[in-house]
N, C-alpha and C. Protein backbone atom coordinates (compact mmCIF):
# COMPACT_ATOMS: atom_id res chain seq x y z
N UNK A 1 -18.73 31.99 0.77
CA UNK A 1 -18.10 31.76 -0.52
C UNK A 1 -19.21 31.74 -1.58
N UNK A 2 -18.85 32.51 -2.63
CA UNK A 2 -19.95 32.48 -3.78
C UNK A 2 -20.05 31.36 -4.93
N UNK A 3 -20.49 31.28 -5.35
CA UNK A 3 -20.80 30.08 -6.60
C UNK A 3 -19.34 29.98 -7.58
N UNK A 4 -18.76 31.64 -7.90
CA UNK A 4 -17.47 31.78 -8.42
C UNK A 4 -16.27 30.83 -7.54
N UNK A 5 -16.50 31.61 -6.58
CA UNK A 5 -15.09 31.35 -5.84
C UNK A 5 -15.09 29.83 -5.07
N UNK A 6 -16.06 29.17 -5.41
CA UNK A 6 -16.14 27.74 -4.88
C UNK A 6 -15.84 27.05 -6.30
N UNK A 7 -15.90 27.09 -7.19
CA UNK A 7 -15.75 26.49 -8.63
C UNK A 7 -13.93 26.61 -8.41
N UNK A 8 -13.65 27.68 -8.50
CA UNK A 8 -12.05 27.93 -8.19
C UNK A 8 -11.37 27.10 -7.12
N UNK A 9 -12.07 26.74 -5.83
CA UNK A 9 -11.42 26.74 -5.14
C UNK A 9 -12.05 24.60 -5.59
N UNK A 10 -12.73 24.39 -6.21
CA UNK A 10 -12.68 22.88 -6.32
C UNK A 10 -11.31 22.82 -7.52
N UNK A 11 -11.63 23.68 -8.77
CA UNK A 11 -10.37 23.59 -9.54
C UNK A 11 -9.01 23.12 -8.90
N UNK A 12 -8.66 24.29 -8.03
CA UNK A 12 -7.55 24.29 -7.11
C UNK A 12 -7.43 22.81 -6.71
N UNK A 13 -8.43 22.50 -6.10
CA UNK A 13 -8.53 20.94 -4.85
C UNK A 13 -8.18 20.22 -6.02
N UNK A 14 -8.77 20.18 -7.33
CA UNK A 14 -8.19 18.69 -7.91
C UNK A 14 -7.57 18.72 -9.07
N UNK A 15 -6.37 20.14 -8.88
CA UNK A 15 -4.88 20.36 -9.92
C UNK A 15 -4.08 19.93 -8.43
N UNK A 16 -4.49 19.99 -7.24
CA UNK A 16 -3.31 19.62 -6.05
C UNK A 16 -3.45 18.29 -5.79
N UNK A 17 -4.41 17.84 -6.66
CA UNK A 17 -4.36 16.34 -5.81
C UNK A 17 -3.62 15.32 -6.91
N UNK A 18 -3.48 14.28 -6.85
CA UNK A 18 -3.08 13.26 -7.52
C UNK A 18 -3.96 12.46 -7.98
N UNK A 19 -4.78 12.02 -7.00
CA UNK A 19 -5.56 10.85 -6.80
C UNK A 19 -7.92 11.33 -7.37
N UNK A 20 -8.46 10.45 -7.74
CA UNK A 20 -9.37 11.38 -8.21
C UNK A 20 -10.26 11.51 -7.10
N UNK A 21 -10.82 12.61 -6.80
CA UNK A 21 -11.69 13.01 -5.54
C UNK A 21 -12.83 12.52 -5.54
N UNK A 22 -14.28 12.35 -4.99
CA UNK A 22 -15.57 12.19 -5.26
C UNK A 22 -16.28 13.39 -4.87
N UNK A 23 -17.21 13.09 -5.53
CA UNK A 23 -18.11 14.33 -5.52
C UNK A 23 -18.65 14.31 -4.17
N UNK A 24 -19.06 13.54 -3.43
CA UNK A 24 -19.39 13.50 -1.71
C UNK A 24 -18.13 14.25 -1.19
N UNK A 25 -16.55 13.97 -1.39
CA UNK A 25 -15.19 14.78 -0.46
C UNK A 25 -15.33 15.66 -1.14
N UNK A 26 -15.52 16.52 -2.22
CA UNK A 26 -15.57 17.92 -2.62
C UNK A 26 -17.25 18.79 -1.90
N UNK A 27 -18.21 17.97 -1.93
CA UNK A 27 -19.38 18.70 -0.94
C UNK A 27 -19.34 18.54 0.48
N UNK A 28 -18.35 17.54 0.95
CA UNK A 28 -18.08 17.52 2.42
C UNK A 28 -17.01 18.89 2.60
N UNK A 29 -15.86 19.25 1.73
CA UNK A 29 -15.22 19.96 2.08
C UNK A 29 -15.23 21.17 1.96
N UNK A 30 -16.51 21.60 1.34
CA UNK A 30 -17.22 23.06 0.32
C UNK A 30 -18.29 23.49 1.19
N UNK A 31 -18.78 22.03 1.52
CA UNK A 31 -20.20 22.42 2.71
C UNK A 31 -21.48 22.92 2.25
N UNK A 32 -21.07 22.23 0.54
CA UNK A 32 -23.03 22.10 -0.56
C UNK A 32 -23.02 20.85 -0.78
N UNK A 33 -23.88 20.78 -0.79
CA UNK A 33 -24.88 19.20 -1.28
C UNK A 33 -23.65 18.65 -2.98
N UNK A 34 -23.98 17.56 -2.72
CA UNK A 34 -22.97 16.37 -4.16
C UNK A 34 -23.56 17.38 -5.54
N UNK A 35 -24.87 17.46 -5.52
CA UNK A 35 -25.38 17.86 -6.52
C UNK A 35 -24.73 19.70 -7.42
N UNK A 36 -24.93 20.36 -5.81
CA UNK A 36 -24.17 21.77 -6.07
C UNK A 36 -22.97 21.15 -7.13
N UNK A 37 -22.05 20.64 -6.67
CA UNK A 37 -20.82 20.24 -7.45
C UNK A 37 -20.84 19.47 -8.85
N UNK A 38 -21.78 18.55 -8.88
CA UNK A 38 -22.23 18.26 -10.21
C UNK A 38 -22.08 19.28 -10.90
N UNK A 39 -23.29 20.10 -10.67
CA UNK A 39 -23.15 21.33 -11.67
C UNK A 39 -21.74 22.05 -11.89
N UNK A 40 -21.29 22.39 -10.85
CA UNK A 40 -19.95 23.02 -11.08
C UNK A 40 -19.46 22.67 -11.65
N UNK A 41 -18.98 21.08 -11.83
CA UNK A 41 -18.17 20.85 -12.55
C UNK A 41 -18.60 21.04 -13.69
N UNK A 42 -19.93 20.67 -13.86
CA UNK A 42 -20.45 20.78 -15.37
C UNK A 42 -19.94 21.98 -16.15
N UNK A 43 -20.28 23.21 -15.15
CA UNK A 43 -19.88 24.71 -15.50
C UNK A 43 -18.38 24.71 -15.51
N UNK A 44 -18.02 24.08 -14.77
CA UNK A 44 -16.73 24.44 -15.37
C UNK A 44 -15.83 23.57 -16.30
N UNK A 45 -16.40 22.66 -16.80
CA UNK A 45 -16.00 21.87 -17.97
C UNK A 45 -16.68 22.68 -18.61
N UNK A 46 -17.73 23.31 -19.34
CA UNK A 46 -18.06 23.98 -20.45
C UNK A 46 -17.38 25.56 -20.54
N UNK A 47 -16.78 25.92 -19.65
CA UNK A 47 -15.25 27.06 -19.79
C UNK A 47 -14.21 26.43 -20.43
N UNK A 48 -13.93 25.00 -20.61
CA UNK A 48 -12.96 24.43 -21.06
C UNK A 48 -11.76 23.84 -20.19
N UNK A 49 -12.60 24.14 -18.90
CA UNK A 49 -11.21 22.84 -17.54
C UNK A 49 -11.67 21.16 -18.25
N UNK A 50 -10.08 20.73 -18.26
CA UNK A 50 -10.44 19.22 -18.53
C UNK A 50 -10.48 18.81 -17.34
N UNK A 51 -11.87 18.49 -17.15
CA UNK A 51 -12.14 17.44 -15.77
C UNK A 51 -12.80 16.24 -16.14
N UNK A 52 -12.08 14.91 -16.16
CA UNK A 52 -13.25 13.64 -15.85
C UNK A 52 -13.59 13.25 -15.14
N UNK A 53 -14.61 12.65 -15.33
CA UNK A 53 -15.38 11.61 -14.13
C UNK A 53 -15.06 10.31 -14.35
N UNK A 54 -14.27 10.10 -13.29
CA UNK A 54 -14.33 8.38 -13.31
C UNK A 54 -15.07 7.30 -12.91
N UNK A 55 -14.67 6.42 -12.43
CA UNK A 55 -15.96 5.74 -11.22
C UNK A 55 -14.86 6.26 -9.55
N UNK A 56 -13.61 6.32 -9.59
CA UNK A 56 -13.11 6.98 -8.87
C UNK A 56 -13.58 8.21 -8.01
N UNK A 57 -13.85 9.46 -8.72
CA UNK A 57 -14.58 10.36 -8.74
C UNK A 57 -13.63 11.55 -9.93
N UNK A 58 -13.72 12.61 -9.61
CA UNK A 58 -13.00 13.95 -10.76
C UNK A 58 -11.79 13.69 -10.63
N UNK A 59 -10.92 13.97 -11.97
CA UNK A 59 -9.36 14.26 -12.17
C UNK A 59 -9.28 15.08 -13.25
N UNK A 60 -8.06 15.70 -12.44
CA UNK A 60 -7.75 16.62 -14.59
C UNK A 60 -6.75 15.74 -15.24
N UNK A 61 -7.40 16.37 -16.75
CA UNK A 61 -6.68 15.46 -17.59
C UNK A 61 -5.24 15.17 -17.23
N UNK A 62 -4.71 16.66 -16.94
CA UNK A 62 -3.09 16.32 -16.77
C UNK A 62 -2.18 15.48 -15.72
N UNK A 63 -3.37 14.38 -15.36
CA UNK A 63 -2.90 13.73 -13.93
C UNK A 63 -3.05 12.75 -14.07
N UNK A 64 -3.86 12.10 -15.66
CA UNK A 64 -3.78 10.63 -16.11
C UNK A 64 -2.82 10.29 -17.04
N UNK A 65 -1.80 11.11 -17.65
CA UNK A 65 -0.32 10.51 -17.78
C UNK A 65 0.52 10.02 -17.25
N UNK A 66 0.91 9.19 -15.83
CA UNK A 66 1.76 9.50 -15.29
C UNK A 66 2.80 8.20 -15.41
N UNK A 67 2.21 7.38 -16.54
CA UNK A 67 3.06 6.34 -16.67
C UNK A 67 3.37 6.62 -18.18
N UNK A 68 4.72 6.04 -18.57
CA UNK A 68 5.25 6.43 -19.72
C UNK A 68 4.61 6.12 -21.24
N UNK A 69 4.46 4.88 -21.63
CA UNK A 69 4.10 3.97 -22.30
C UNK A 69 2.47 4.19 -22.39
N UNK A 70 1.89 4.17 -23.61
CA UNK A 70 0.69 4.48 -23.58
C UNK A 70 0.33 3.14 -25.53
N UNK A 71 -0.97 2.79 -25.11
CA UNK A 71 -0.94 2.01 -26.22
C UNK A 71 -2.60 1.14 -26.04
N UNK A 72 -3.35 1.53 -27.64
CA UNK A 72 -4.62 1.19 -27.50
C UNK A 72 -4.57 -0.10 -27.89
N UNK A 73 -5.46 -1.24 -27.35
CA UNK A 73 -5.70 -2.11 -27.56
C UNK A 73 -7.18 -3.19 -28.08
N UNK A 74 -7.27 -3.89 -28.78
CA UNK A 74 -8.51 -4.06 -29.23
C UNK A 74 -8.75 -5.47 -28.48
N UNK A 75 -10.09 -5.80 -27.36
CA UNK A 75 -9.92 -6.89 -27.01
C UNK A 75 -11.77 -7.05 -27.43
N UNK A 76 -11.93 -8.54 -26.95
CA UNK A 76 -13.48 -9.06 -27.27
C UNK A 76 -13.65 -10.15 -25.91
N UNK A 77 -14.68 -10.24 -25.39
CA UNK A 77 -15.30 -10.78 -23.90
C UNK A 77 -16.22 -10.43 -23.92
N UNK A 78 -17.06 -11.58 -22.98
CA UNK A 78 -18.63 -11.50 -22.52
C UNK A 78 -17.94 -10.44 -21.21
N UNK A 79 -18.95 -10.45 -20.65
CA UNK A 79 -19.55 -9.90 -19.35
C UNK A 79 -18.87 -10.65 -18.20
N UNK A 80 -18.83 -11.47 -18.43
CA UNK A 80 -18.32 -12.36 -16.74
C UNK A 80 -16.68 -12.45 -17.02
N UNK A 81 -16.11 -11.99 -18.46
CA UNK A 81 -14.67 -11.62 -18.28
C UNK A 81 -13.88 -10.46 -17.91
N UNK A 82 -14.99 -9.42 -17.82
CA UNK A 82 -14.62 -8.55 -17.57
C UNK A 82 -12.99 -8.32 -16.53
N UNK A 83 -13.79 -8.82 -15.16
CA UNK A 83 -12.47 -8.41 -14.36
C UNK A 83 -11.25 -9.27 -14.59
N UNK A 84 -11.46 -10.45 -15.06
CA UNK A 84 -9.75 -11.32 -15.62
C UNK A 84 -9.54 -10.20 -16.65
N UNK A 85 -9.85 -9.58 -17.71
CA UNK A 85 -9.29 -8.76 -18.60
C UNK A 85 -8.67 -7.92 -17.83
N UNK A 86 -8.84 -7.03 -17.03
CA UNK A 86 -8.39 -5.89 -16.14
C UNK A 86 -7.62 -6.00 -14.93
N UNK A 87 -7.87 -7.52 -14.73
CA UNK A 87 -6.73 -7.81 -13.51
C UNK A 87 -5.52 -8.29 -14.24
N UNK A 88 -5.47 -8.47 -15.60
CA UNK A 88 -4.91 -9.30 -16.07
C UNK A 88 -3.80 -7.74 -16.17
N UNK A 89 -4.21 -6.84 -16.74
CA UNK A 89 -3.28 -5.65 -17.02
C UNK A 89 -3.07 -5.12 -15.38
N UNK A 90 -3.97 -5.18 -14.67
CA UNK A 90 -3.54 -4.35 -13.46
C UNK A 90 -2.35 -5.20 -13.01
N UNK A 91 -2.28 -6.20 -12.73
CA UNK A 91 -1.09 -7.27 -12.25
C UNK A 91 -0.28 -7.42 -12.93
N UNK A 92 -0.10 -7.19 -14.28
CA UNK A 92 1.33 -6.83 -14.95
C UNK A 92 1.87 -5.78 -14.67
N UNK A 93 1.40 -4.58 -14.42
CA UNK A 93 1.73 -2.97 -13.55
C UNK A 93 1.02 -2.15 -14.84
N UNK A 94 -0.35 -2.36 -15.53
CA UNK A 94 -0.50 -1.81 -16.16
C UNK A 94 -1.55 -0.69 -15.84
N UNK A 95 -2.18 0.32 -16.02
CA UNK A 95 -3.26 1.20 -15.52
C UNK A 95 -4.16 1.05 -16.80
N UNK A 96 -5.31 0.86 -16.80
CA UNK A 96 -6.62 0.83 -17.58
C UNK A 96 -6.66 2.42 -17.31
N UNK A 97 -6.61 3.19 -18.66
CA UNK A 97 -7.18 4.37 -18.99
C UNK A 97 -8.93 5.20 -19.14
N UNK A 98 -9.03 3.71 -20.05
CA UNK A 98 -10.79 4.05 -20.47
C UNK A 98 -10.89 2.53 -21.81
N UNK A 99 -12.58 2.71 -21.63
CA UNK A 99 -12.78 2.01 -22.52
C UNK A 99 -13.57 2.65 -23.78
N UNK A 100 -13.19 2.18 -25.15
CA UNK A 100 -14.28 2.63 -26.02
C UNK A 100 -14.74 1.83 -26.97
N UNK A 101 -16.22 2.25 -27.25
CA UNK A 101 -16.48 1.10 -28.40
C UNK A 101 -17.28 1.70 -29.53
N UNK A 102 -17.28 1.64 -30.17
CA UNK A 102 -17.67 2.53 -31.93
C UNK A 102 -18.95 1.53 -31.81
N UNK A 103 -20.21 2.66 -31.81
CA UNK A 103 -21.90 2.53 -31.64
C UNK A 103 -22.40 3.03 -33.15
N UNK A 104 -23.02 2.05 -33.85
CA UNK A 104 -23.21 2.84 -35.38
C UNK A 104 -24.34 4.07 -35.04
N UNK A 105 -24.82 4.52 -34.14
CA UNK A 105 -25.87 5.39 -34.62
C UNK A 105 -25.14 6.51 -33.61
N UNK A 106 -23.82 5.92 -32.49
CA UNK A 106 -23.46 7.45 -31.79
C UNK A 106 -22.30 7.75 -32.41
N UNK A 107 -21.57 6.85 -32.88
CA UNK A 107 -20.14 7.06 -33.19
C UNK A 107 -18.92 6.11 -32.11
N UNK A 108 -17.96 6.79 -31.87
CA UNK A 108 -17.33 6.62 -30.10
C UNK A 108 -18.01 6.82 -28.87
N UNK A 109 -18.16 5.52 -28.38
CA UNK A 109 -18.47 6.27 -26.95
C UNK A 109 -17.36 5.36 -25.98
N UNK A 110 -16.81 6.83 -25.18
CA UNK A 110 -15.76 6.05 -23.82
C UNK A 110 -16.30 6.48 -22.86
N UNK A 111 -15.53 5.64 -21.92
CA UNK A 111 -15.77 5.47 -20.59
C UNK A 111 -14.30 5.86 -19.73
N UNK A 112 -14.33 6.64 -18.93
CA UNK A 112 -13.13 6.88 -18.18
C UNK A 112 -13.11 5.95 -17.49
N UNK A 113 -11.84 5.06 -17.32
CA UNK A 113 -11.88 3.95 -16.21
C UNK A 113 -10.72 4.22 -15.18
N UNK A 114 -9.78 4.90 -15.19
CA UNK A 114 -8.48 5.04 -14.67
C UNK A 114 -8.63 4.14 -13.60
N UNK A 115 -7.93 2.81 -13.84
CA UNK A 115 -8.13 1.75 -12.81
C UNK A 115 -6.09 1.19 -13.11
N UNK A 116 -6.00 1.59 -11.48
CA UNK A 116 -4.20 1.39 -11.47
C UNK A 116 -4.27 0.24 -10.64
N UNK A 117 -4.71 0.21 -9.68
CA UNK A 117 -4.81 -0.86 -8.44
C UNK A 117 -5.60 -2.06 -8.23
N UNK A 118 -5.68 -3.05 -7.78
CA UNK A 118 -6.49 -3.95 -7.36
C UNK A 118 -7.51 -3.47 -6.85
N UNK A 119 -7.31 -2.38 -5.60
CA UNK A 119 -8.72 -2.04 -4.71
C UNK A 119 -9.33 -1.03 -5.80
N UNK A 120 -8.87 -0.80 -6.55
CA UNK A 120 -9.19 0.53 -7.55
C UNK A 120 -10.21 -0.37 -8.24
N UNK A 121 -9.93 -2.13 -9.01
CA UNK A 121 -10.43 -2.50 -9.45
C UNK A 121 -11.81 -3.45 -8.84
N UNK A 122 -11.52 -3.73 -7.63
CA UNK A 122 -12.07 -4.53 -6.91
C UNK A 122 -14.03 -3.12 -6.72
N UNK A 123 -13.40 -1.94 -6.41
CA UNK A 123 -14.47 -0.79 -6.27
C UNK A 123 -15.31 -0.88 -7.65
N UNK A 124 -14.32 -0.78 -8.84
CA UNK A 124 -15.20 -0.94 -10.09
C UNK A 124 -16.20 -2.38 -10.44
N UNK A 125 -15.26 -3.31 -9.83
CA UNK A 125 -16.50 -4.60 -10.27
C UNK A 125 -17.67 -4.14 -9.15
N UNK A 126 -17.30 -4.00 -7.60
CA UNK A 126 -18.84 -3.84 -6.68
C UNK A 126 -19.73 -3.05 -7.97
N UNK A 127 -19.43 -1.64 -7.98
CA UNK A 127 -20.19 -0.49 -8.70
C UNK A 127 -20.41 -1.27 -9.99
N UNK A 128 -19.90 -1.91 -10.37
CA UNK A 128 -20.63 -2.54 -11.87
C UNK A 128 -21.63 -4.09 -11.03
N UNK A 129 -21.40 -4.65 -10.15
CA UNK A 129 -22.22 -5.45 -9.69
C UNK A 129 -23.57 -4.56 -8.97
N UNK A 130 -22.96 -3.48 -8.42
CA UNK A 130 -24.45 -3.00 -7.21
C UNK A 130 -25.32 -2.12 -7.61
N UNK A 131 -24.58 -1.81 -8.94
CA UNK A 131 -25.97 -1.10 -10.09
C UNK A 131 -26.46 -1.41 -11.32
N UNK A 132 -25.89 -2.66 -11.48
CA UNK A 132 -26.51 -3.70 -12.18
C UNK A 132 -26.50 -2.86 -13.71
N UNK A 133 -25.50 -1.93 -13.92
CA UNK A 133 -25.51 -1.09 -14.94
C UNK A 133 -24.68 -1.81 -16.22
N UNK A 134 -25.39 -2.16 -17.46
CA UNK A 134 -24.39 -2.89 -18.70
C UNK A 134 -23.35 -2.50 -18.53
N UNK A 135 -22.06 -3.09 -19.02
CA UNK A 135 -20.94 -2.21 -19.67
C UNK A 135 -21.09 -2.12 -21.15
N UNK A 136 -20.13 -1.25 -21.52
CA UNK A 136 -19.97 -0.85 -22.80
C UNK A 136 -20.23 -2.05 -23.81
N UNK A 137 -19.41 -2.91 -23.35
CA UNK A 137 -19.20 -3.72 -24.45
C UNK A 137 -20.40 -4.66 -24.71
N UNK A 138 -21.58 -4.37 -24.12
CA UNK A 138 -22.82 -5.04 -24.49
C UNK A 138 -23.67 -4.31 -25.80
N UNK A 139 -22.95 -3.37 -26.18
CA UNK A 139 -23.25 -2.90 -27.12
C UNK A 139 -22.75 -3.21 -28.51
N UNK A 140 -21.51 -3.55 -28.56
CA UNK A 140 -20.93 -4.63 -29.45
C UNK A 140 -20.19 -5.99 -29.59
N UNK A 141 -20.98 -6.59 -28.99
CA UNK A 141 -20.88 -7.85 -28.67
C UNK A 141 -19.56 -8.31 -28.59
N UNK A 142 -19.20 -7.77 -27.33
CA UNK A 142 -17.76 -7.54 -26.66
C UNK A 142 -16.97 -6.56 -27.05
N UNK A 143 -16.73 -6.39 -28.17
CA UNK A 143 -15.34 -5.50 -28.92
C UNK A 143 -15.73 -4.69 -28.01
N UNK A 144 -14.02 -4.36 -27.79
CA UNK A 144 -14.14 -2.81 -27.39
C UNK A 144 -12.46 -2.38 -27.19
N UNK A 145 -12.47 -1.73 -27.28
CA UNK A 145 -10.58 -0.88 -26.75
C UNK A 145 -10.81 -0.45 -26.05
N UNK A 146 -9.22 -0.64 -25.13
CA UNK A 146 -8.47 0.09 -23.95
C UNK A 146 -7.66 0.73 -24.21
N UNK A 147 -7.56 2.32 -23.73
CA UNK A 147 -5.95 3.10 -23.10
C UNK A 147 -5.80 2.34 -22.18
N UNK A 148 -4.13 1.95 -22.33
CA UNK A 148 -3.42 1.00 -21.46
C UNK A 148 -1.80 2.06 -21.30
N UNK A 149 -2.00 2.19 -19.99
CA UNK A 149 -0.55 2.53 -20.29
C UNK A 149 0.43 1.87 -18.86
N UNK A 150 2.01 2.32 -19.03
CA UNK A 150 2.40 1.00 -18.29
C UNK A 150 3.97 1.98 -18.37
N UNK A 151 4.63 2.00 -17.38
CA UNK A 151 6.68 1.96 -17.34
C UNK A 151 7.48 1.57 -18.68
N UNK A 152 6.64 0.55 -19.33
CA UNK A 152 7.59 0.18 -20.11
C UNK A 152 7.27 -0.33 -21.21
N UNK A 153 7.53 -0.77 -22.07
CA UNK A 153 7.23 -1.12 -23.18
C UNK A 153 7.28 -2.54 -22.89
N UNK A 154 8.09 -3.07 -22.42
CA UNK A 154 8.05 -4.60 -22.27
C UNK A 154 6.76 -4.94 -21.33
N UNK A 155 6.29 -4.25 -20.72
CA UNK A 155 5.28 -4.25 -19.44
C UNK A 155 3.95 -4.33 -20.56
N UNK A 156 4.00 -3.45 -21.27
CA UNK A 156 2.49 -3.73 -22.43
C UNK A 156 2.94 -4.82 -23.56
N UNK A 157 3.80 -5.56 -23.88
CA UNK A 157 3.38 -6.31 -24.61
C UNK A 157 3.92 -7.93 -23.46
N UNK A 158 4.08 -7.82 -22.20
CA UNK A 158 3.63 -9.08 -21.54
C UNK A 158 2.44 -8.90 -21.25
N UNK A 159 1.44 -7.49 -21.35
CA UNK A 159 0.12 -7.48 -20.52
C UNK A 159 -0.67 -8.18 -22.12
N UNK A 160 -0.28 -8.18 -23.40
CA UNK A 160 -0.51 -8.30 -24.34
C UNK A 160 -0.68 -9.46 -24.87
N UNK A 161 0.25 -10.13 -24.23
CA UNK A 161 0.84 -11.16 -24.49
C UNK A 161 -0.59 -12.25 -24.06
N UNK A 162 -0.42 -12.29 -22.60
CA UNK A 162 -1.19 -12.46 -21.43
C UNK A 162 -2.40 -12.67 -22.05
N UNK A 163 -3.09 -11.29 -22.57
CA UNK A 163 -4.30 -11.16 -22.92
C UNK A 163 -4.60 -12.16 -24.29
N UNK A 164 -3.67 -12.44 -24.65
CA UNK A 164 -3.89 -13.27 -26.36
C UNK A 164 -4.23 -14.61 -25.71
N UNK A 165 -3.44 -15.20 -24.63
CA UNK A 165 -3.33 -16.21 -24.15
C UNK A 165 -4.72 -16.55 -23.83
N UNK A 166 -5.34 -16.10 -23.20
CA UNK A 166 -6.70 -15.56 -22.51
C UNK A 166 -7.73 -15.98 -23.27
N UNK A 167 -7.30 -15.42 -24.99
CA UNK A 167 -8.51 -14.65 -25.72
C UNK A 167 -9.09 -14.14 -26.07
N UNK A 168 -8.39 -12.77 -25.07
CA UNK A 168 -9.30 -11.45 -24.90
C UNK A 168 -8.99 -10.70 -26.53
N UNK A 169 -7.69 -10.64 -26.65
CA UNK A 169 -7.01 -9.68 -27.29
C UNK A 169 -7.51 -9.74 -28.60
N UNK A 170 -7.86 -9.17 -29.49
CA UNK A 170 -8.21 -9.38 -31.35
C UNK A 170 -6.94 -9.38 -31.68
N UNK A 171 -6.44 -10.36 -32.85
CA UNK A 171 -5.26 -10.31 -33.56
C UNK A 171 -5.32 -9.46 -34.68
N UNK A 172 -4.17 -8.33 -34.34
CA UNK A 172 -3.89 -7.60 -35.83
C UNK A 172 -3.48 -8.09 -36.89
């Protein structure tokens, strides 16, 4: 298989999947190194495929809609609140989209988080504990927004609700 027809055939692998792949199950199943695929994807995000990277691993865009209700939210937390903020929406039935936080010298910067599950979330705190990597919001002393989306409308403003209770949430 050539450099072409392996780019295609990862395309293919993750418009059929649901769930987001990692770059280790796309070089286990291609049979090149994690890195080969890095690039690919790279190359083939600059053709214009929407592919993100999550901490999950790759999804296309058109596979992080799948709940109805969609709605940004502005919250503020140190560091050690992190996962009550996110369990707090995952346990209402909400999915964490991404986070972003307005940097005066970059502009926006987000973070893909697509976090639906507990174990989904439980993987993101290890990987934010075992690489000791800031989050976003150390850049503006907490603030930051979430895509939140959720079944229902009543489902985001109890996750809302919740979050005011908390602290997390900024009042409009």
């Amino acid at each position: 298989m050539n450099a072409e027809q392996r780019r295609k055939k990862i395309l293919k692998i993750l418009k059929e999947s649901n769930n987001p792949i990692t770059g280790s199950e796309l070089s286990k199943a291609l049979g090149v190194s994690r890195q080969v695929i890095v690039t690919d994807v790279a190359l083939l995000r600059a053709k214009g495929n929407n592919i993100l990277s999550t901490p999950q691993g790759y999804i296309t865009v058109d596979k992080i809609g799948d709940k109805k209700y969609t709605e940004t939210i502005a919250v503020k937390h140190g560091h050690s609140d992190i996962k009550s903020e996110l369990e707090t929406i995952i346990n209402y039935g909400g999915k964490v989209i991404d986070v972003t936080v307005e940097h005066p010298l970059y502009g926006e910067l987000k973070g893909m988080l697509m976090i639906n599950s507990p174990n989904e979330l439980e993987q993101f705190i290890k990987a934010l504990n075992d690489t000791k990597a800031k989050p976003l919001l150390v850049l503006t002393e907490g603030v930051h927004l979430h895509t939140i989306q959720a079944d229902s409308e009543d489902i985001i403003k109890r996750i809302k609700e919740t979050l005011k209770q908390k602290g997390f949430l900024i009042d409009e």
